[in-house]
N, C-alpha and C. Protein backbone atom coordinates (compact mmCIF):
# COMPACT_ATOMS: atom_id res chain seq x y z
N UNK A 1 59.45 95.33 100.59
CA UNK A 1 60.77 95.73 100.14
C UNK A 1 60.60 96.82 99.08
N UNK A 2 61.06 97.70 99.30
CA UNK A 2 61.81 98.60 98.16
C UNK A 2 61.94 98.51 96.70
N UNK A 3 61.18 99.16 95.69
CA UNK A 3 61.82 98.75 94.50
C UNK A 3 61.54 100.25 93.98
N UNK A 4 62.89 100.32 92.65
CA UNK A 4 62.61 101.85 92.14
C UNK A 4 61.50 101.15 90.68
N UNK A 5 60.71 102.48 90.95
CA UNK A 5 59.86 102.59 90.05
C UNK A 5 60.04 102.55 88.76
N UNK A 6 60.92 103.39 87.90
CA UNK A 6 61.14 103.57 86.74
C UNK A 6 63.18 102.92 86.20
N UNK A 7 63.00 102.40 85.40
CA UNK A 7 64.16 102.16 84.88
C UNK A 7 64.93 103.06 84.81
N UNK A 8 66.49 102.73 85.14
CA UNK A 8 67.36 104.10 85.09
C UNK A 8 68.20 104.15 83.81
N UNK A 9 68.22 105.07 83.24
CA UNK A 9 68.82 105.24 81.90
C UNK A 9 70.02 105.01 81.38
N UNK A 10 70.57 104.44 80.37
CA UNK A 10 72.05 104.43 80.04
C UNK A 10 72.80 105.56 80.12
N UNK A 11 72.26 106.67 80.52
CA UNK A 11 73.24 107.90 80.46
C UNK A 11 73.42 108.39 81.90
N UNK A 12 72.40 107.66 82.72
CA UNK A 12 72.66 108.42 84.10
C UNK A 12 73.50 107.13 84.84
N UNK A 13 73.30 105.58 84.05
CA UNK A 13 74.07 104.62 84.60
C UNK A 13 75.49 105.42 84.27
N UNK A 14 76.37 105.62 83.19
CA UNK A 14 76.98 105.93 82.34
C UNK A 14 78.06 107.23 83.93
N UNK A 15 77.32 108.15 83.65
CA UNK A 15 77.37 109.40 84.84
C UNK A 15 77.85 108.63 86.14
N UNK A 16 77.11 108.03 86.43
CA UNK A 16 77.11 107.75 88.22
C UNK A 16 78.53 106.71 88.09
N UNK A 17 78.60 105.34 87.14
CA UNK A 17 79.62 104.66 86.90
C UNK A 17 81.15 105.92 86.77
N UNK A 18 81.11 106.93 85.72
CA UNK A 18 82.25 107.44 85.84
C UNK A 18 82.49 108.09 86.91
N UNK A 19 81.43 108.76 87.87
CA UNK A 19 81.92 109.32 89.39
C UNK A 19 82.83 108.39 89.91
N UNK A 20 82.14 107.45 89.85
CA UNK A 20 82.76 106.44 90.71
C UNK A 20 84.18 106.14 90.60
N UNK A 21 84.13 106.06 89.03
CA UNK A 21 85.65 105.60 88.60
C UNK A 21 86.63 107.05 89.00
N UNK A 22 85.96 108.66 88.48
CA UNK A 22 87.00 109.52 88.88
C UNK A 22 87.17 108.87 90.55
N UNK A 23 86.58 109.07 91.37
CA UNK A 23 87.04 109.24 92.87
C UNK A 23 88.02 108.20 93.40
N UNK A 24 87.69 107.06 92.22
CA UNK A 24 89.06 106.08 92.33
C UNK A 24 90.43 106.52 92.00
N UNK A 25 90.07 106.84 90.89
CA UNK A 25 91.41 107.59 90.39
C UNK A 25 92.17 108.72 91.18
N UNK A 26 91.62 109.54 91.59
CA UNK A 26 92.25 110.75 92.72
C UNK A 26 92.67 110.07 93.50
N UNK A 27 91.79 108.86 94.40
CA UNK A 27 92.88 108.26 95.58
C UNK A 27 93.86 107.63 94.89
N UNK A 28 93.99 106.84 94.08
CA UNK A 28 95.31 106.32 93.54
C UNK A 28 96.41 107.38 93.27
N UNK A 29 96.03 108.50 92.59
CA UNK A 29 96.90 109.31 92.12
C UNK A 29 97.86 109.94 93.59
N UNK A 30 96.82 110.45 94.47
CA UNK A 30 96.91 111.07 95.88
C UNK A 30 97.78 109.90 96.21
N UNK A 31 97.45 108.34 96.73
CA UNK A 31 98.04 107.77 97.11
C UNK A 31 99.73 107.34 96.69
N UNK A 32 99.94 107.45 95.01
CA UNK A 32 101.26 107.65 94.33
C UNK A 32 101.92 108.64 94.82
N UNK A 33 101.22 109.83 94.77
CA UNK A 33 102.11 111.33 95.33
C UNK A 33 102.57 111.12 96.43
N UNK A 34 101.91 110.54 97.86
CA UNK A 34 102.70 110.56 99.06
C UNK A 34 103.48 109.47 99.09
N UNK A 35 102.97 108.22 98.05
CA UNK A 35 104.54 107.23 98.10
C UNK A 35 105.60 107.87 97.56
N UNK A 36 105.77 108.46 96.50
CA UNK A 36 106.62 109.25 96.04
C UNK A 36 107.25 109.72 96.35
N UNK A 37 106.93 111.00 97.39
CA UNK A 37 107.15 111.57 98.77
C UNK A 37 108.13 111.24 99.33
N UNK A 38 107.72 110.47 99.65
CA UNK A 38 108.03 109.76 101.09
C UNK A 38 109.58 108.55 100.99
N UNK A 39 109.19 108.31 99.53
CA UNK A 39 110.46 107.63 98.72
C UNK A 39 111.68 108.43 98.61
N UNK A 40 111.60 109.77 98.20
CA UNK A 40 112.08 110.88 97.77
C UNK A 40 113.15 111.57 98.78
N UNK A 41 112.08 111.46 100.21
CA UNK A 41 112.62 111.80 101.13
C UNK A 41 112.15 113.45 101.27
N UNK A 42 111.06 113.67 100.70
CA UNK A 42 110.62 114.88 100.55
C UNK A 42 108.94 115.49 101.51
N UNK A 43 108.77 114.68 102.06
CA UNK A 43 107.38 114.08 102.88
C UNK A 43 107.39 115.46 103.64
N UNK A 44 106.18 115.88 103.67
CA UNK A 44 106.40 116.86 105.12
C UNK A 44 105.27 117.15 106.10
N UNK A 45 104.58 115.59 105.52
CA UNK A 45 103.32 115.35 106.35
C UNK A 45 103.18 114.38 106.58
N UNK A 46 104.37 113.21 106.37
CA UNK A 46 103.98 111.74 106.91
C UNK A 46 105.05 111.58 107.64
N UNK A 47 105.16 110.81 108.83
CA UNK A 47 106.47 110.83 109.82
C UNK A 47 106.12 109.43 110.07
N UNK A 48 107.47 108.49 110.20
CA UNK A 48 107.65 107.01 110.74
C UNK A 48 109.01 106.97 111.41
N UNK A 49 108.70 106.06 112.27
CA UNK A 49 110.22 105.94 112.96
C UNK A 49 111.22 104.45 112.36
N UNK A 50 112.13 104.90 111.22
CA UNK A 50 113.12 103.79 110.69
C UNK A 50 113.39 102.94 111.98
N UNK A 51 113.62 101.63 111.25
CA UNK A 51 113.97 100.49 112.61
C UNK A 51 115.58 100.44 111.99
N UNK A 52 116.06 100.01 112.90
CA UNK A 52 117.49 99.84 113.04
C UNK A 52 117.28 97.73 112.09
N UNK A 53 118.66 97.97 111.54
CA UNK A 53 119.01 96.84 110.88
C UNK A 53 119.48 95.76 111.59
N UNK A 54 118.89 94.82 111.49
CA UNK A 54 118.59 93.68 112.63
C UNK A 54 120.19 92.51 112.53
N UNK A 55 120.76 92.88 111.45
CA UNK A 55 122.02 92.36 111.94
C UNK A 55 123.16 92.93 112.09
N UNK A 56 122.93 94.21 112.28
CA UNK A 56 123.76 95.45 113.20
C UNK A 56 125.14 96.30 112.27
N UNK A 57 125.16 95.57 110.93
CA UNK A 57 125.67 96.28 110.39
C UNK A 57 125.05 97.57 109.80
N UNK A 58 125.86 98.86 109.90
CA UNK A 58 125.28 100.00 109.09
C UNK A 58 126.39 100.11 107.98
N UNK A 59 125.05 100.91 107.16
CA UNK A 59 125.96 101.18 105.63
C UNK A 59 125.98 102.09 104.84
């Protein structure tokens, strides 16, 4: 089995941990913007087809 040779440092743990956390953050943010969107009624890249209201009144 595999083992790394040398201990990895608090600053490159530090580094690699915040990549991680930015690339979380952009999808969340990304993911808010097209709910937003799409809430807004402003979307012009996500398309769904509304279902009709199942006890037939409209309003």
């Amino acid at each position: 089995m595999a083992v790394p040779k040398k201990r990895t440092s608090k600053s490159r743990k530090k580094i690699r941990k915040n990549v991680w956390k930015g690339k979380a953050y952009r999808a969340a943010v990304k993911a808010f913007s097209l709910a937003e969107s799409i809430s807004t009624g402003h979307s012009k890249s996500f398309y769904w087809i509304a279902k009709e209201d199942p006890s037939g009144s409209s309003k």
